[in-house]
N, C-alpha and C. Protein backbone atom coordinates (compact mmCIF):
# COMPACT_ATOMS: atom_id res chain seq x y z
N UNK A 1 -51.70 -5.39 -19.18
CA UNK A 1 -50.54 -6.26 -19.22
C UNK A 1 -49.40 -5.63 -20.01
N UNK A 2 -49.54 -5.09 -21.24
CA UNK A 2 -48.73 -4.36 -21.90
C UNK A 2 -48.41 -3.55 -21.40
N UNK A 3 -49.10 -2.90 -19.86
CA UNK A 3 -48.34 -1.70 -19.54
C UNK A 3 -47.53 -2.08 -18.77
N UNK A 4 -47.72 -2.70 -17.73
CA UNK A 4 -46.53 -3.75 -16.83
C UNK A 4 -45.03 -3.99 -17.84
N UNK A 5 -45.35 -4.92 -18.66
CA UNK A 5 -44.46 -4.84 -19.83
C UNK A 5 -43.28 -4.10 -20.09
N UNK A 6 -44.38 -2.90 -20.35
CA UNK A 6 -43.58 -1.53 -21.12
C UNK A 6 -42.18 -0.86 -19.97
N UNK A 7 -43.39 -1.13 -18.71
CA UNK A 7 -42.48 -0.03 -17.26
C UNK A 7 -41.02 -1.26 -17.32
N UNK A 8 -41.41 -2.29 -17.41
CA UNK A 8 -40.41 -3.45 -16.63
C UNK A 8 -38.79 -3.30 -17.74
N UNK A 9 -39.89 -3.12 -19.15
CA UNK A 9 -38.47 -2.66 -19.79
C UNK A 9 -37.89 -1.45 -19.78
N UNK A 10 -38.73 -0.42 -19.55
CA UNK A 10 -37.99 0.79 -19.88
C UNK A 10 -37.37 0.74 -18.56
N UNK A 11 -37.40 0.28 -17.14
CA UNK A 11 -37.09 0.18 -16.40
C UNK A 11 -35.51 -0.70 -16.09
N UNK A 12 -35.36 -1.76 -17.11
CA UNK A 12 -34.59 -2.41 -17.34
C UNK A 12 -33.09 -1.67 -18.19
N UNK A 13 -33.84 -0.74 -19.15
CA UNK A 13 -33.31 -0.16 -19.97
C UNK A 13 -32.34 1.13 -19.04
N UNK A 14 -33.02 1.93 -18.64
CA UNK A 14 -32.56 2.73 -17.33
C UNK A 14 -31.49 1.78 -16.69
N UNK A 15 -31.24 1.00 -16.34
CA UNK A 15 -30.40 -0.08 -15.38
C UNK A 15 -29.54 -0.12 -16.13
N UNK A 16 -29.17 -0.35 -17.04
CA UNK A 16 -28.02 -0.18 -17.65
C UNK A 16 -27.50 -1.56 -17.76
N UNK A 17 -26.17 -2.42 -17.69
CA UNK A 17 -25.43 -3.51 -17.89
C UNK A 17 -24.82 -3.83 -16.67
N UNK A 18 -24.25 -2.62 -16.28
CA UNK A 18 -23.67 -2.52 -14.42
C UNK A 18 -24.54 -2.99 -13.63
N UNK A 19 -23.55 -3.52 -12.59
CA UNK A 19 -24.11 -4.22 -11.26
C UNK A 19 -24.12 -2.90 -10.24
N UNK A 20 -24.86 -2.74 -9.20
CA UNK A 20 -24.96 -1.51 -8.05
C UNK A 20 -23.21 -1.94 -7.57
N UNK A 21 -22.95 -3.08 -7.83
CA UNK A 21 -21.70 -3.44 -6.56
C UNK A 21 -20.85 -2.94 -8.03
N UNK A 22 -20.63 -2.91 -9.14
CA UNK A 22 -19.99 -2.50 -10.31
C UNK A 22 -19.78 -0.83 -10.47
N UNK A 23 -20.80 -0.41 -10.57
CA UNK A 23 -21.19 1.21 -10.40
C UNK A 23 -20.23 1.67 -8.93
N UNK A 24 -20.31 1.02 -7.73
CA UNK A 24 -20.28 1.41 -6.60
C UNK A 24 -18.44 1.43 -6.59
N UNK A 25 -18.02 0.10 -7.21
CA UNK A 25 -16.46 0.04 -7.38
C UNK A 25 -16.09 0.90 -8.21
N UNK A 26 -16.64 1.55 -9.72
CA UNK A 26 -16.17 2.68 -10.61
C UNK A 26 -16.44 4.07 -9.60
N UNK A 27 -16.93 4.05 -9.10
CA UNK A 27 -17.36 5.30 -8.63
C UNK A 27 -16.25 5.26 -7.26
N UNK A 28 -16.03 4.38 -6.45
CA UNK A 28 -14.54 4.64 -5.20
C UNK A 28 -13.16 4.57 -6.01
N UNK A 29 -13.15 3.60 -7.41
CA UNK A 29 -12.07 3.70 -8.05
C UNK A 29 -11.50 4.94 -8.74
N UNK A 30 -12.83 6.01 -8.84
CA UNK A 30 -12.59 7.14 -9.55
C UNK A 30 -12.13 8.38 -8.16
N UNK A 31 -11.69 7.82 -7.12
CA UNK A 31 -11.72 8.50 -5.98
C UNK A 31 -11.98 9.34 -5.05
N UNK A 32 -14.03 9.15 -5.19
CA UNK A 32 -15.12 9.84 -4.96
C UNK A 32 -15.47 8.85 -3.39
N UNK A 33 -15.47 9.67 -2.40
CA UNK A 33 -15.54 8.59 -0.87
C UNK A 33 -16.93 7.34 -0.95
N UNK A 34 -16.48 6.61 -0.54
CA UNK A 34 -17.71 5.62 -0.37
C UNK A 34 -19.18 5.97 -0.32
N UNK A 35 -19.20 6.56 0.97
CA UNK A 35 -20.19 7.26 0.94
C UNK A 35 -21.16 8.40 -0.18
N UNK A 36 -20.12 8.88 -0.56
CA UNK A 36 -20.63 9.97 -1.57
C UNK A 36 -21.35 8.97 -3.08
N UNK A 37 -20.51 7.68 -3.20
CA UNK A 37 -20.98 7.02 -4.25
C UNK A 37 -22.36 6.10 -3.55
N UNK A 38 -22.46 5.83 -2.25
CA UNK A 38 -23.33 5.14 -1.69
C UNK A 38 -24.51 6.04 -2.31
N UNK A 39 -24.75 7.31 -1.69
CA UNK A 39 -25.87 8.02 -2.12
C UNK A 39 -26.27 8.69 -3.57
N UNK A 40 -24.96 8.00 -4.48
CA UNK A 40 -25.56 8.29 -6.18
C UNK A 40 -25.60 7.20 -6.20
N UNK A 41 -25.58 6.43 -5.58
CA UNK A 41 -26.21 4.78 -6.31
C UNK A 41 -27.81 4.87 -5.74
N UNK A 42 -28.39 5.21 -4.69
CA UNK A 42 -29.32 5.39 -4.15
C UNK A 42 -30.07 6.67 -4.68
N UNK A 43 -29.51 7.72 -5.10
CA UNK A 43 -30.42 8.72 -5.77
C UNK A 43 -30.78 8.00 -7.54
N UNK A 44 -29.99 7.79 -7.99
CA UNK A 44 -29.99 6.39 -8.87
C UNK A 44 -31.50 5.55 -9.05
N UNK A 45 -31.11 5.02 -8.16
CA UNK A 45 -32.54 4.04 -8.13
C UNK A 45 -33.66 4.64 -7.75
N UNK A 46 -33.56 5.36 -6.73
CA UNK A 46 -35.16 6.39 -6.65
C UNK A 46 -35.41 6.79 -8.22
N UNK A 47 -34.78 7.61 -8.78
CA UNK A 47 -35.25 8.11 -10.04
C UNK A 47 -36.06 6.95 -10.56
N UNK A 48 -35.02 6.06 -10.86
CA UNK A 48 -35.07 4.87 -12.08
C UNK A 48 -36.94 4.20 -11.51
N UNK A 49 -37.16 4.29 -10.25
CA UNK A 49 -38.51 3.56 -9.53
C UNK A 49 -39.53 4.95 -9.83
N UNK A 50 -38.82 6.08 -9.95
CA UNK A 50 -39.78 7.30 -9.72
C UNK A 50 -40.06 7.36 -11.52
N UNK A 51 -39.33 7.11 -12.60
CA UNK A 51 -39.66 7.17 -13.72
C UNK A 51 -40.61 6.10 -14.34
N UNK A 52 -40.30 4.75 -13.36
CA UNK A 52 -41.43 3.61 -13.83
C UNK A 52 -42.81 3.65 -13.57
N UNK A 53 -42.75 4.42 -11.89
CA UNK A 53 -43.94 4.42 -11.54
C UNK A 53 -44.94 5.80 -12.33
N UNK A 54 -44.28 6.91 -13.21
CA UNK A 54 -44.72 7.73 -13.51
C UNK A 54 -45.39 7.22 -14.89
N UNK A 55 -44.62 6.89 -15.51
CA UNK A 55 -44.92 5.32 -16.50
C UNK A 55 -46.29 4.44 -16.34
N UNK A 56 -46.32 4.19 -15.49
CA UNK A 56 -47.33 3.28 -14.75
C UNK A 56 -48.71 3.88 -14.85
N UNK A 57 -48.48 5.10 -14.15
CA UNK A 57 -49.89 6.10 -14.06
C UNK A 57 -49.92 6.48 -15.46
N UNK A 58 -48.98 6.86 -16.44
CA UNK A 58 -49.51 7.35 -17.49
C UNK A 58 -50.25 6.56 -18.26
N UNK A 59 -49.67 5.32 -18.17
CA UNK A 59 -50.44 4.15 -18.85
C UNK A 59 -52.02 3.87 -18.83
N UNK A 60 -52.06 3.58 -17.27
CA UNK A 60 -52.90 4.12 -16.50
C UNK A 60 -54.00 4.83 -16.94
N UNK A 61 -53.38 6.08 -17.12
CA UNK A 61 -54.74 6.77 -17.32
C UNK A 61 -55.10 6.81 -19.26
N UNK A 62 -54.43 6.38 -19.90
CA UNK A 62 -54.39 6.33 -21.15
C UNK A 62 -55.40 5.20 -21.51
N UNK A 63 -55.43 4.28 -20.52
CA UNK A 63 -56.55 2.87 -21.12
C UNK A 63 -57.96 3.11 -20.80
């Protein structure tokens, strides 16, 4: 249970305060094409799921 816990915050923590639709408006406002910010909002979140789930297993194998 504590490990669930742990991923959900550090996971939370990674996320930052920004909304994807917040991030997505700084990033066309900074005059980087839609698209180009579409796929750092999406390389973005893979990480952020690829660091929880690595999290997960470490926990994992630690109990």
């Amino acid at each position: 249970m504590r490990a669930v816990f742990a991923v959900t915050f550090a996971a939370l923590l990674l996320a930052g305060c920004s909304s994807p639709a917040q991030r997505m408006s700084n990033c066309v406002a900074q005059g980087v094409s839609r698209d180009a910010c579409y796929v750092a909002e999406q390389n973005r979140q893979a990480a952020i799921t690829a660091a929880a789930e690595k999290q997960a297993l470490e926990n994992a194998r630690s109990q």
